[in-house]
C-alpha atoms as a PDB file:
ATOM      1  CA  UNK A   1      10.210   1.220  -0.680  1.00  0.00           C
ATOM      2  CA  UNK A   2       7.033   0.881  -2.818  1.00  0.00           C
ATOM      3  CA  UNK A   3       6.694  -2.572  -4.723  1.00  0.00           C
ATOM      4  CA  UNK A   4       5.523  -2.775  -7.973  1.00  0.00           C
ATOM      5  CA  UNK A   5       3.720  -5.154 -10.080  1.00  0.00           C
ATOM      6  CA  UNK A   6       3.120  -4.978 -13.556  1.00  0.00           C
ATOM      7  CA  UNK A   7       1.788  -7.161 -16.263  1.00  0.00           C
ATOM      8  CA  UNK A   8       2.729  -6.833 -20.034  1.00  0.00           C
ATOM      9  CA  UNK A   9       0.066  -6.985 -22.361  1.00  0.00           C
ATOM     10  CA  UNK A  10      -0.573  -7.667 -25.742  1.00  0.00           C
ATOM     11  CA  UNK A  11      -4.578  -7.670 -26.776  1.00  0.00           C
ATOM     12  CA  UNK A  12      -7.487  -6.545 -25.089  1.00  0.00           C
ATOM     13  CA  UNK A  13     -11.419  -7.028 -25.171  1.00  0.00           C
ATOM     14  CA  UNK A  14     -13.981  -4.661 -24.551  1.00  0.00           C
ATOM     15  CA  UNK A  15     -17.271  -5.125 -22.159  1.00  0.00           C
ATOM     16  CA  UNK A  16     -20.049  -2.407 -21.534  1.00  0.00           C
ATOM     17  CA  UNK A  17     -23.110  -2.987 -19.912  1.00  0.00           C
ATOM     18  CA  UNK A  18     -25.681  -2.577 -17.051  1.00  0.00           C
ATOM     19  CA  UNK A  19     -25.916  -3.653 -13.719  1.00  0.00           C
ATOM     20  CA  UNK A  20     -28.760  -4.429 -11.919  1.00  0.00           C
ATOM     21  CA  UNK A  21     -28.652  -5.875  -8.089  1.00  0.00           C
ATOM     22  CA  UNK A  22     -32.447  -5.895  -7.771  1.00  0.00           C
ATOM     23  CA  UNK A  23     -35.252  -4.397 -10.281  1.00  0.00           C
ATOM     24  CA  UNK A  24     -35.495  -0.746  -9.259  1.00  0.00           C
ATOM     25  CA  UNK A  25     -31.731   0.234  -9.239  1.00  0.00           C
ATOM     26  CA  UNK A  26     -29.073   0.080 -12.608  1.00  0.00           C
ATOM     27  CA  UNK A  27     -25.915   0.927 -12.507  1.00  0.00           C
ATOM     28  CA  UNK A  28     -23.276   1.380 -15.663  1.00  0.00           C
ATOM     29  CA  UNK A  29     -20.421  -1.222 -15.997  1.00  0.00           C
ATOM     30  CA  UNK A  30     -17.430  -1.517 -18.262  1.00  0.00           C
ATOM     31  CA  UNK A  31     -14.559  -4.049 -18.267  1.00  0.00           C
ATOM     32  CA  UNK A  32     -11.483  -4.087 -20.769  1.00  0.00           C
ATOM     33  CA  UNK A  33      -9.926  -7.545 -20.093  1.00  0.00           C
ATOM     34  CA  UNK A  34      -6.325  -7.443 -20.742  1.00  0.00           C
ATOM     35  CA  UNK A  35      -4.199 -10.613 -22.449  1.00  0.00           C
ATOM     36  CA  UNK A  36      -0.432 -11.512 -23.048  1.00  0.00           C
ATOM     37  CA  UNK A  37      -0.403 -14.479 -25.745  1.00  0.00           C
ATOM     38  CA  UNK A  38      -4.017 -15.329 -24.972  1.00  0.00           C
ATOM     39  CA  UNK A  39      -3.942 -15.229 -21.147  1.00  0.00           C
ATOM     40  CA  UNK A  40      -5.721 -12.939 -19.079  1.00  0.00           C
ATOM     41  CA  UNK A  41      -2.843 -11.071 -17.131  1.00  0.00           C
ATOM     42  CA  UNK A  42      -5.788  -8.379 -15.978  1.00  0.00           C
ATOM     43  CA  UNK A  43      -8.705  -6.422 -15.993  1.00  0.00           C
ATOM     44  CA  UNK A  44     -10.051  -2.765 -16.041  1.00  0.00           C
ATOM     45  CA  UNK A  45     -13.508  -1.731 -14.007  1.00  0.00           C
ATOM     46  CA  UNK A  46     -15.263   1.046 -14.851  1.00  0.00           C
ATOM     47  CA  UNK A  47     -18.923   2.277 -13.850  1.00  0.00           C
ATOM     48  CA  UNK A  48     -20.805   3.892 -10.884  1.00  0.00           C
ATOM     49  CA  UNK A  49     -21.190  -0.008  -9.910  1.00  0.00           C
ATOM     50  CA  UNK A  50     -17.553   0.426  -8.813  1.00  0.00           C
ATOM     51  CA  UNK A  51     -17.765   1.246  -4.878  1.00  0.00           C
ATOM     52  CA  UNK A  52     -15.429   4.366  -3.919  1.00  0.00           C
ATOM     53  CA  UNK A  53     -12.281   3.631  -2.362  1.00  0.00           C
ATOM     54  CA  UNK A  54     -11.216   0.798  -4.491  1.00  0.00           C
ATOM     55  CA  UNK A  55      -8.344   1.139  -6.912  1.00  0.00           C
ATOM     56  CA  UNK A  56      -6.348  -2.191  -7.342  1.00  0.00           C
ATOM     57  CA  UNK A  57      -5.807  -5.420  -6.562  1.00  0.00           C
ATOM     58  CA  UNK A  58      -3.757  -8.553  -7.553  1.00  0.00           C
ATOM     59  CA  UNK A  59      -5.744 -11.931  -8.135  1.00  0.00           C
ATOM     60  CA  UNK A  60      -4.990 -15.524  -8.489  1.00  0.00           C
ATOM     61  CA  UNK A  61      -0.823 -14.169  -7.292  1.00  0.00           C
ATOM     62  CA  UNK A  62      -1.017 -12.821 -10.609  1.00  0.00           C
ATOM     63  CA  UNK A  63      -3.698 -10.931 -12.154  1.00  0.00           C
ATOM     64  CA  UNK A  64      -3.803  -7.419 -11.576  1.00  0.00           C
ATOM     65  CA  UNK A  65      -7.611  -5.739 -11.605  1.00  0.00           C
ATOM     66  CA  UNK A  66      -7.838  -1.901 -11.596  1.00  0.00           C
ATOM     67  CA  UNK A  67     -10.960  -0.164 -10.609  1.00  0.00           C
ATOM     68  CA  UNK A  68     -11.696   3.663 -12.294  1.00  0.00           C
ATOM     69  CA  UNK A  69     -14.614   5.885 -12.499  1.00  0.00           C
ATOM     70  CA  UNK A  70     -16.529   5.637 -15.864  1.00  0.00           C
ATOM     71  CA  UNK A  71     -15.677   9.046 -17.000  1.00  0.00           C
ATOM     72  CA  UNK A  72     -12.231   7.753 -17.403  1.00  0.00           C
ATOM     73  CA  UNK A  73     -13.111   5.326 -19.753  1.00  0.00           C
ATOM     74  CA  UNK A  74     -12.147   7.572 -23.180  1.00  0.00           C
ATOM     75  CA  UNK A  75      -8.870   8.580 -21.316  1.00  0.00           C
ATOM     76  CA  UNK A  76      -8.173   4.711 -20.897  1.00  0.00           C
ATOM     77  CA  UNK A  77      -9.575   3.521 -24.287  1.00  0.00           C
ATOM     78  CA  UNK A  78      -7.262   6.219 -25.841  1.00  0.00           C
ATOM     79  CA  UNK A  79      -4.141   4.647 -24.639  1.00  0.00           C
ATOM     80  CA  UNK A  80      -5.255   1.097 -25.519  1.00  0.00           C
ATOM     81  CA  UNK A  81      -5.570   2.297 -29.219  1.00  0.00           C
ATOM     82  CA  UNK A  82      -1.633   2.650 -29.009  1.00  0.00           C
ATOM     83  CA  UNK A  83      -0.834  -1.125 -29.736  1.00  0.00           C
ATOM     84  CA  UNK A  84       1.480  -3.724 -28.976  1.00  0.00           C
ATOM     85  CA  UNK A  85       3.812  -1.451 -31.103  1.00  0.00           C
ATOM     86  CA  UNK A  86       4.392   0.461 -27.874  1.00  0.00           C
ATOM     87  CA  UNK A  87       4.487  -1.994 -24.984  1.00  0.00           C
ATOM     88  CA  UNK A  88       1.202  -1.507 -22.700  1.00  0.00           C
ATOM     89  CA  UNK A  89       1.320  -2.682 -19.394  1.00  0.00           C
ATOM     90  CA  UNK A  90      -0.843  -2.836 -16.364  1.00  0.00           C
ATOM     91  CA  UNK A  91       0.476  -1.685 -13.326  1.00  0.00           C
ATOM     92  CA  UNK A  92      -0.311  -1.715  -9.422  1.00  0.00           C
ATOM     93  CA  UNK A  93       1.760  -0.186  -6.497  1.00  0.00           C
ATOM     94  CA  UNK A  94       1.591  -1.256  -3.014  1.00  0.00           C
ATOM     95  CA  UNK A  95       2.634   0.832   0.064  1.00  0.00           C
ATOM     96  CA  UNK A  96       4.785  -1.132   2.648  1.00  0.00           C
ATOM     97  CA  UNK A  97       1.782  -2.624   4.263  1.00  0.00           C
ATOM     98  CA  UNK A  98       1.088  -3.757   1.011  1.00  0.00           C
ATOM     99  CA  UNK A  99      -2.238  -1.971   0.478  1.00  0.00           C
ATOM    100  CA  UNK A 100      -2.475  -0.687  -2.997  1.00  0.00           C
ATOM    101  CA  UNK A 101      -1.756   2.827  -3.658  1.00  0.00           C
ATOM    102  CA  UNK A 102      -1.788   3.629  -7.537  1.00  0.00           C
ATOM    103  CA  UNK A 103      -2.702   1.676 -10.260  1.00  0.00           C
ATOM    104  CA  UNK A 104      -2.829   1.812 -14.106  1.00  0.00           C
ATOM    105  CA  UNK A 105      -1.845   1.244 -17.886  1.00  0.00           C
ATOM    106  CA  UNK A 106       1.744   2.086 -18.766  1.00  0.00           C
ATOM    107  CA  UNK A 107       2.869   2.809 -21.967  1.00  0.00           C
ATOM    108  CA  UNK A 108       6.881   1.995 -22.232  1.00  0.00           C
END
């Protein structure tokens, strides 16, 4: 059976940028930085400076970081604008070798 983690949260702050790993190439970045009470419980990646593949991953044994193309950023920033009122959460589900599977923002 699938375990699940998922991680409450209560505010959120917005990032958008560019990336640059040398002078010739720029890539777009986004982060939405998720907190319960102040602490960061997780984070949201966006941007072609996200490699393919990646989709979740717990940090620090608690913090949950999700990885999404950029042109899911509107879908993403559409939920956020819910509230507290409805009870956001991040999520991430892990197989039974414990590789992430799915990952995302639940609404409750």
């Amino acid at each position: 059976m699938p375990q699940t983690v998922k991680n409450p949260f209560d505010s959120y702050k917005v990032t958008y940028g560019i990336v640059s790993h040398d002078t010739t190439t720029y890539k777009d970045y986004s982060r939405i930085d998720c907190y319960a009470g102040g602490t960061k419980v997780g984070q949201i990646l966006f941007g072609t400076s996200v490699l393919p593949g990646n989709n979740g991953s717990v940090i620090n044994d608690s913090e949950i970081h999700l990885y999404f193309p950029l042109h899911h950023f509107a879908n993403i920033l559409e939920l956020l604008q819910l509230g507290p009122a409805h009870n956001l959460a991040l999520y991430l589900e892990f197989d039974l070798t414990e590789n992430p599977m799915i990952g995302g923002v639940a609404v409750d």
